[in-house]
N, C-alpha and C. Protein backbone atom coordinates (compact mmCIF):
# COMPACT_ATOMS: atom_id res chain seq x y z
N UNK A 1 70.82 -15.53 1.01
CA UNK A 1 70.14 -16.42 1.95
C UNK A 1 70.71 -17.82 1.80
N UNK A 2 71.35 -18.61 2.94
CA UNK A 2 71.35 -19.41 2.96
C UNK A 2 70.59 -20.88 3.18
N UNK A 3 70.77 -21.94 2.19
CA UNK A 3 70.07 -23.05 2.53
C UNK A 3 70.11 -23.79 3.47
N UNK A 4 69.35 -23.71 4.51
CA UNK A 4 69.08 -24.44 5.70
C UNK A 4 68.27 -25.71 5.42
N UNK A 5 68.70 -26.91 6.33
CA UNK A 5 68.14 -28.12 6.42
C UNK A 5 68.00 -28.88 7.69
N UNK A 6 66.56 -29.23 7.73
CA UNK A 6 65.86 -29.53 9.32
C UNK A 6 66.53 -30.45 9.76
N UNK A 7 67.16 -30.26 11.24
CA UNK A 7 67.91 -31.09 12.01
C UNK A 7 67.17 -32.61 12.38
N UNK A 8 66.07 -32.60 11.90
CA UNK A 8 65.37 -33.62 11.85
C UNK A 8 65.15 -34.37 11.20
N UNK A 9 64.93 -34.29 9.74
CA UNK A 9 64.74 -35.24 8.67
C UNK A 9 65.72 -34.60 7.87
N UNK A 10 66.32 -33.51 7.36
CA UNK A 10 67.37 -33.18 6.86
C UNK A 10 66.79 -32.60 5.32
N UNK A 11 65.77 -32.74 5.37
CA UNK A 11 65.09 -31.83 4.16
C UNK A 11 65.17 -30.60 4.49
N UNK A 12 65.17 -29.49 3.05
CA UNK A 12 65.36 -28.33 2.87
C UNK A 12 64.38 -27.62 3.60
N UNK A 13 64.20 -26.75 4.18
CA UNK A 13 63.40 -25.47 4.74
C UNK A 13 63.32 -24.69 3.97
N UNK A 14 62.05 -24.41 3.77
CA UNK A 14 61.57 -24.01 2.93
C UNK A 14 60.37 -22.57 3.69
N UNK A 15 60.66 -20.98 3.45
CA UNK A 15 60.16 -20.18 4.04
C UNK A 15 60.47 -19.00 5.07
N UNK A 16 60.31 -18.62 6.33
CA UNK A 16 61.00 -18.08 6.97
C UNK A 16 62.36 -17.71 7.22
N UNK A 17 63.20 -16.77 7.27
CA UNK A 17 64.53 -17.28 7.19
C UNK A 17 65.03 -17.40 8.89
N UNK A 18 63.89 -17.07 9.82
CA UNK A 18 64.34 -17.85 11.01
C UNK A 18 63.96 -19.31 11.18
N UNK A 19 62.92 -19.98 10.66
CA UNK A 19 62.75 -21.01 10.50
C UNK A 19 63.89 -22.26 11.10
N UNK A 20 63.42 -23.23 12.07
CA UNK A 20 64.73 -24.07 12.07
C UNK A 20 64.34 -25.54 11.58
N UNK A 21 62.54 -25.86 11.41
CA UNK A 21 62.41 -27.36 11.04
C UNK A 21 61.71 -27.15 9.49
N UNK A 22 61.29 -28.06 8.81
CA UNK A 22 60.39 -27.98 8.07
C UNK A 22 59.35 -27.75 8.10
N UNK A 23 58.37 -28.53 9.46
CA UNK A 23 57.69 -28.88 9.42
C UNK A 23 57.05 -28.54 10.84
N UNK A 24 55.85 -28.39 11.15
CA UNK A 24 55.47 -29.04 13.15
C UNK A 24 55.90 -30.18 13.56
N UNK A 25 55.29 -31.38 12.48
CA UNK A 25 55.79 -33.16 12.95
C UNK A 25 57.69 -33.05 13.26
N UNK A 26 58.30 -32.87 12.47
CA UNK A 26 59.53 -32.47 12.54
C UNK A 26 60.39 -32.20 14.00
N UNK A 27 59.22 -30.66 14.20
CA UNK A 27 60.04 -30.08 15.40
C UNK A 27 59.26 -30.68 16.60
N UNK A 28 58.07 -31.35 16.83
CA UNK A 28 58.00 -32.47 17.60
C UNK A 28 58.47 -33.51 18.03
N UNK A 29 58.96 -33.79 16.68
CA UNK A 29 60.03 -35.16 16.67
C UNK A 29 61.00 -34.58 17.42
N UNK A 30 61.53 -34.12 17.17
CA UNK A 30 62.86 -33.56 17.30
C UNK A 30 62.87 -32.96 19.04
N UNK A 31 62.29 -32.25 19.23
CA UNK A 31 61.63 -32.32 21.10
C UNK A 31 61.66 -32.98 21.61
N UNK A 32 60.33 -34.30 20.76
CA UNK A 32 60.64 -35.42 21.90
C UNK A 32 61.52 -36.28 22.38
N UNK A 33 62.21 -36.53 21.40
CA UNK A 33 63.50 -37.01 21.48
C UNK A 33 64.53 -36.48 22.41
N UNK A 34 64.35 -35.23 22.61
CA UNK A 34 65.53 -34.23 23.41
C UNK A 34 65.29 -34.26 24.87
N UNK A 35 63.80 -34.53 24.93
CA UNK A 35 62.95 -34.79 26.48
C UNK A 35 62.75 -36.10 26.91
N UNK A 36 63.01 -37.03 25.92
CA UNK A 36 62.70 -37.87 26.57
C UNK A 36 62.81 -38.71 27.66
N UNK A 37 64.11 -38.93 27.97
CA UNK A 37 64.33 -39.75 29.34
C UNK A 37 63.55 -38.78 30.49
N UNK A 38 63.51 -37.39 30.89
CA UNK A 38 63.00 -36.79 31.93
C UNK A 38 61.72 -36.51 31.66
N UNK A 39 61.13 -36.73 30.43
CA UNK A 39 59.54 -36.87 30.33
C UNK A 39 58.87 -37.58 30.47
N UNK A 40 59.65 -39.00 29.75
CA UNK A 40 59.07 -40.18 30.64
C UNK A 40 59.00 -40.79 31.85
N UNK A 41 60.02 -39.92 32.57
CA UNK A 41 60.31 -40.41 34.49
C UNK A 41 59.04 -39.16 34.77
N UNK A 42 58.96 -38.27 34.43
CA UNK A 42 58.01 -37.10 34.90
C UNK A 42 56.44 -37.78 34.51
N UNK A 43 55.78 -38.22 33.39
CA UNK A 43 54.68 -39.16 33.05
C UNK A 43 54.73 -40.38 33.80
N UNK A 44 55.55 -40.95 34.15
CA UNK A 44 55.46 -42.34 34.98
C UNK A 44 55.36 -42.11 36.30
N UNK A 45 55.99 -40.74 36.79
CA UNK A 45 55.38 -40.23 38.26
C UNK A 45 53.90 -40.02 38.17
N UNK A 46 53.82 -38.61 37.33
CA UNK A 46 51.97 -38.14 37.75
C UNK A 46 51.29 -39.34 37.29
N UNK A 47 51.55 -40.39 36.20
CA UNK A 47 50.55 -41.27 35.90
C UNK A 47 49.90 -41.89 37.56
N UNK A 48 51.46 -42.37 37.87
CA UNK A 48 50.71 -42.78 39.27
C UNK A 48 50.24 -42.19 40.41
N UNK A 49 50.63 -40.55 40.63
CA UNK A 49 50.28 -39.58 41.26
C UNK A 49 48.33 -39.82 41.20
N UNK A 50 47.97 -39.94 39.49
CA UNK A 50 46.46 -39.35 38.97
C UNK A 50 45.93 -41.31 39.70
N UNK A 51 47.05 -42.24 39.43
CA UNK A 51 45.79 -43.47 39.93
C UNK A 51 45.69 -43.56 41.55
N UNK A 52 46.53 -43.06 42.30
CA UNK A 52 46.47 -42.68 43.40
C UNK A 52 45.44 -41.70 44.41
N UNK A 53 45.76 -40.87 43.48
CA UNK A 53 44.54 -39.67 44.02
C UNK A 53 42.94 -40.47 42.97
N UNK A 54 43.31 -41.02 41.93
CA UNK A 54 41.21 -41.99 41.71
C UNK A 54 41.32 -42.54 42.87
N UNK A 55 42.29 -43.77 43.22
CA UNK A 55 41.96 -44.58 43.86
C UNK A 55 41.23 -44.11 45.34
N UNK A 56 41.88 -42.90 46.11
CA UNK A 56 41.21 -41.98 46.87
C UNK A 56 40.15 -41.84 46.76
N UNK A 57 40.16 -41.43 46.00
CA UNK A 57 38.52 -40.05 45.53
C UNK A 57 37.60 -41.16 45.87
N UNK A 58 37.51 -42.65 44.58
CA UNK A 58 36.74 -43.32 44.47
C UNK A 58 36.32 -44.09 45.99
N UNK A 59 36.91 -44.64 46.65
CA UNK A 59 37.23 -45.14 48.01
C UNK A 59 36.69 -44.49 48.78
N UNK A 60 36.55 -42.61 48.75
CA UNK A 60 36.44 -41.59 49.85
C UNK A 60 35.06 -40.84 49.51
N UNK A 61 34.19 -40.78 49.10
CA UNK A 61 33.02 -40.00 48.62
C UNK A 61 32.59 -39.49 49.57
N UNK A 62 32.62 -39.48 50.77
CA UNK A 62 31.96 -38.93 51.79
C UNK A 62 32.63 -37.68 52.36
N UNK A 63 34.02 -37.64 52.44
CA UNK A 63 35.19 -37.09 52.56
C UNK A 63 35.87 -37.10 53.83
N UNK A 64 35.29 -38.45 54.74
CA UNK A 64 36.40 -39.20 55.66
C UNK A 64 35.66 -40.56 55.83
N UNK A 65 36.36 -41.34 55.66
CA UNK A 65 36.16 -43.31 55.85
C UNK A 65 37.42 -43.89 56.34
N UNK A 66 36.53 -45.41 56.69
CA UNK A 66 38.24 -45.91 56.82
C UNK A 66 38.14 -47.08 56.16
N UNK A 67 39.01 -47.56 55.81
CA UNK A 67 39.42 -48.58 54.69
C UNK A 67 40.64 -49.80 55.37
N UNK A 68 40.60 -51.17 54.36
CA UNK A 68 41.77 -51.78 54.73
C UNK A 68 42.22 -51.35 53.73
N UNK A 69 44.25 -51.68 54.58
CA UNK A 69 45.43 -51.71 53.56
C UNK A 69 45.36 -52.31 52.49
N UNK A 70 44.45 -53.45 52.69
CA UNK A 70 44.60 -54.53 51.73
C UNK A 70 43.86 -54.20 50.45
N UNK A 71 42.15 -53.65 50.94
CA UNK A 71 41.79 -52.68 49.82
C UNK A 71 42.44 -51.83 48.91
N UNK A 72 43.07 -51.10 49.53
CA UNK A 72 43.29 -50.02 48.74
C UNK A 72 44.76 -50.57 48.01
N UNK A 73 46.04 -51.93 48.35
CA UNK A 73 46.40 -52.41 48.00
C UNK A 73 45.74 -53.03 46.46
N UNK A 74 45.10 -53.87 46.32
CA UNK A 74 44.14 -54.72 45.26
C UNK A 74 43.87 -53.56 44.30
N UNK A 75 43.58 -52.54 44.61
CA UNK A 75 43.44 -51.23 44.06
C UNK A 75 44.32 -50.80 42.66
N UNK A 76 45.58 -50.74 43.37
CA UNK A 76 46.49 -50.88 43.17
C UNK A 76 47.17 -49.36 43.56
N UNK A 77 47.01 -49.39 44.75
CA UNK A 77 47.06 -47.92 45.30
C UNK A 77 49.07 -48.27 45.78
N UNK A 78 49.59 -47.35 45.29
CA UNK A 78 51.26 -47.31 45.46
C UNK A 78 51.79 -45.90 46.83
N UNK A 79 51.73 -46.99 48.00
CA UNK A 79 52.15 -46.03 48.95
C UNK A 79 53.07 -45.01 49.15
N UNK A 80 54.30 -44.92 47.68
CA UNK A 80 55.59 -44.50 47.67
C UNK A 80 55.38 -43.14 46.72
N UNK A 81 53.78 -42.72 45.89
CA UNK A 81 53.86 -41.56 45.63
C UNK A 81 52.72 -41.09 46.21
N UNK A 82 53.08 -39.81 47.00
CA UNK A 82 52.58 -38.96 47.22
C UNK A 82 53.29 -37.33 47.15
N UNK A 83 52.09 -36.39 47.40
CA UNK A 83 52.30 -35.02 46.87
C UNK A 83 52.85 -34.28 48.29
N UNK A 84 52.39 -34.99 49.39
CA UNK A 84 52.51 -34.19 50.59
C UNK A 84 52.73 -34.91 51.93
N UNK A 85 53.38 -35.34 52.60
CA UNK A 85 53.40 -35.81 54.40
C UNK A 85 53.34 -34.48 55.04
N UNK A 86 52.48 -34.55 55.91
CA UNK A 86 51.87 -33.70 56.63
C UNK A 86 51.77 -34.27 58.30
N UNK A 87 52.59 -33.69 59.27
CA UNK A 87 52.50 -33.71 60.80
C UNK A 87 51.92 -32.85 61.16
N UNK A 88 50.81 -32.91 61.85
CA UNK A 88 49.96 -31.96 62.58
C UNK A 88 50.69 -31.78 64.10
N UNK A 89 50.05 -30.83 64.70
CA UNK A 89 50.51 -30.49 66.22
C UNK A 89 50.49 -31.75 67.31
N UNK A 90 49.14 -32.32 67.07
CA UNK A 90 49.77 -33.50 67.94
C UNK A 90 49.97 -35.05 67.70
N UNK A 91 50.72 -34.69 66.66
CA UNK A 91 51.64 -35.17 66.17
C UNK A 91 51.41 -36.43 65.16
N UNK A 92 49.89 -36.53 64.65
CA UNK A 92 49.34 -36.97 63.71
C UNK A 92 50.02 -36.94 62.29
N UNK A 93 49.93 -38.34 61.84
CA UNK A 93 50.56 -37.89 60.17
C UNK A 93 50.17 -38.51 58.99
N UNK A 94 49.66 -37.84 58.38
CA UNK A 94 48.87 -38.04 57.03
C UNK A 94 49.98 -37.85 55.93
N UNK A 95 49.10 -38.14 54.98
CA UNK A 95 49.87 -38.29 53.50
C UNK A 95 48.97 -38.06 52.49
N UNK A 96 49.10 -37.07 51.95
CA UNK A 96 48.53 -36.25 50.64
C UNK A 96 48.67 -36.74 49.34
N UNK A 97 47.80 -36.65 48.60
CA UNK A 97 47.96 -37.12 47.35
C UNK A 97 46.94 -35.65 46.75
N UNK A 98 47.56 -34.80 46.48
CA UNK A 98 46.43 -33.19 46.30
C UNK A 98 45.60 -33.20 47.58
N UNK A 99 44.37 -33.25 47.30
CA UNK A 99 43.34 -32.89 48.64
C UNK A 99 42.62 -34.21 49.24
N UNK A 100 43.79 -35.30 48.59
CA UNK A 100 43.28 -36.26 49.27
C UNK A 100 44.27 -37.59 49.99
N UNK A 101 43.52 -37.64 51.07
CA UNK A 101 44.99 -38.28 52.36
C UNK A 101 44.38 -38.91 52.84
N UNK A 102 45.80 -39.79 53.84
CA UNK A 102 44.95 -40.67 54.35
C UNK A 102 46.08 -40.83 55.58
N UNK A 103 45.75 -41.72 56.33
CA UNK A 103 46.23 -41.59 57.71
C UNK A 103 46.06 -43.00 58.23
N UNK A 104 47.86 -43.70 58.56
CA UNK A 104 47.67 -44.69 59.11
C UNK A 104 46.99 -45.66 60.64
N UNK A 105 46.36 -46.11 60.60
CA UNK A 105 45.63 -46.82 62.03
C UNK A 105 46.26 -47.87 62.25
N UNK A 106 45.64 -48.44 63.15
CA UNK A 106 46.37 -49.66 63.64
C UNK A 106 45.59 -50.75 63.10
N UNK A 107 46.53 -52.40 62.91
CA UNK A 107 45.98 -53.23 62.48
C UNK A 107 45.99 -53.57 61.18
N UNK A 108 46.46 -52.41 60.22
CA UNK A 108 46.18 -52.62 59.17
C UNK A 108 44.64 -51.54 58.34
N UNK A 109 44.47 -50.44 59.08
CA UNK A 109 43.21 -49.95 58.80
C UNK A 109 43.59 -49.01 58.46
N UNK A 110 43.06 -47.77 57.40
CA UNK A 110 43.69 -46.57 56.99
C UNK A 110 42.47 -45.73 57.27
N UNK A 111 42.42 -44.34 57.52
CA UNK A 111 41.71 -43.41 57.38
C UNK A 111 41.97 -42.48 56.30
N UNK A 112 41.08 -42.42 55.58
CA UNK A 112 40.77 -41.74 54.07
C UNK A 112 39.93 -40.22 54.63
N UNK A 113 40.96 -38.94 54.34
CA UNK A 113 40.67 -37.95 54.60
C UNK A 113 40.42 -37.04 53.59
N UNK A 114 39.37 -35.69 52.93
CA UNK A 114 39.86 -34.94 52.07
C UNK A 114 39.95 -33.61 52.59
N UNK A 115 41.22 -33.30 52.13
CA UNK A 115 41.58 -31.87 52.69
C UNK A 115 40.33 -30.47 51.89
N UNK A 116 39.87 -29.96 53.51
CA UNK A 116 39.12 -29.05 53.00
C UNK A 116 39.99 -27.69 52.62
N UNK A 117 39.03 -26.91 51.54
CA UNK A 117 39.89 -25.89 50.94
C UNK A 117 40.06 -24.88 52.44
N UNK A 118 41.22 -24.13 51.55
CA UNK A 118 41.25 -23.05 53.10
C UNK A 118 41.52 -21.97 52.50
């Protein structure tokens, strides 16, 4: 059997002989590190995906209102993520954030929609 040593901290392994870290902390480390640039662009999307769809929810309790831009701006609602654009037949177009959308008006006024299940 040969002595193996964790690509991570470089201490001996100790146990299994498939074994590749020492440790869990180790092979965490060692993950995150390997993920990181596309885990943190993937967390910095849904983060704002999840304040997007509160900012909805909270705004929408009824499950259609209408709101200003400016509201939901102050919010800090980010018009550039969403989950879904959606054109209906005549020719309406909303924007999804999961089951909750909203739909531009005129003036500056938004309509806050939640998609019923189907």
């Amino acid at each position: 059997m040969e002595n193996l040593t964790c690509p991570e901290c470089g201490d001996k392994i100790v146990g299994r002989s498939d074994k590749k870290f020492c440790s869990d902390a180790c092979r965490n480390a060692f993950n995150n590190k390997q993920n990181k640039t596309t885990t943190n662009f993937m967390r910095n999307v849904n983060n704002k995906l999840r304040k997007n769809y509160r900012i909805l929810s909270e705004n929408n309790p009824e499950g259609k209102t209408k709101i200003s831009r400016q509201k939901l701006l102050s919010a800090g609602f980010d018009f550039d993520f969403v989950t879904q654009p959606v054109t209906y037949k005549n020719g309406a177009q909303y924007f999804f954030v999961y089951d909750q959308g909203y739909k531009m008006l005129d003036n500056d006024w938004i309509l806050l929609v939640k998609k019923q299940n189907e």
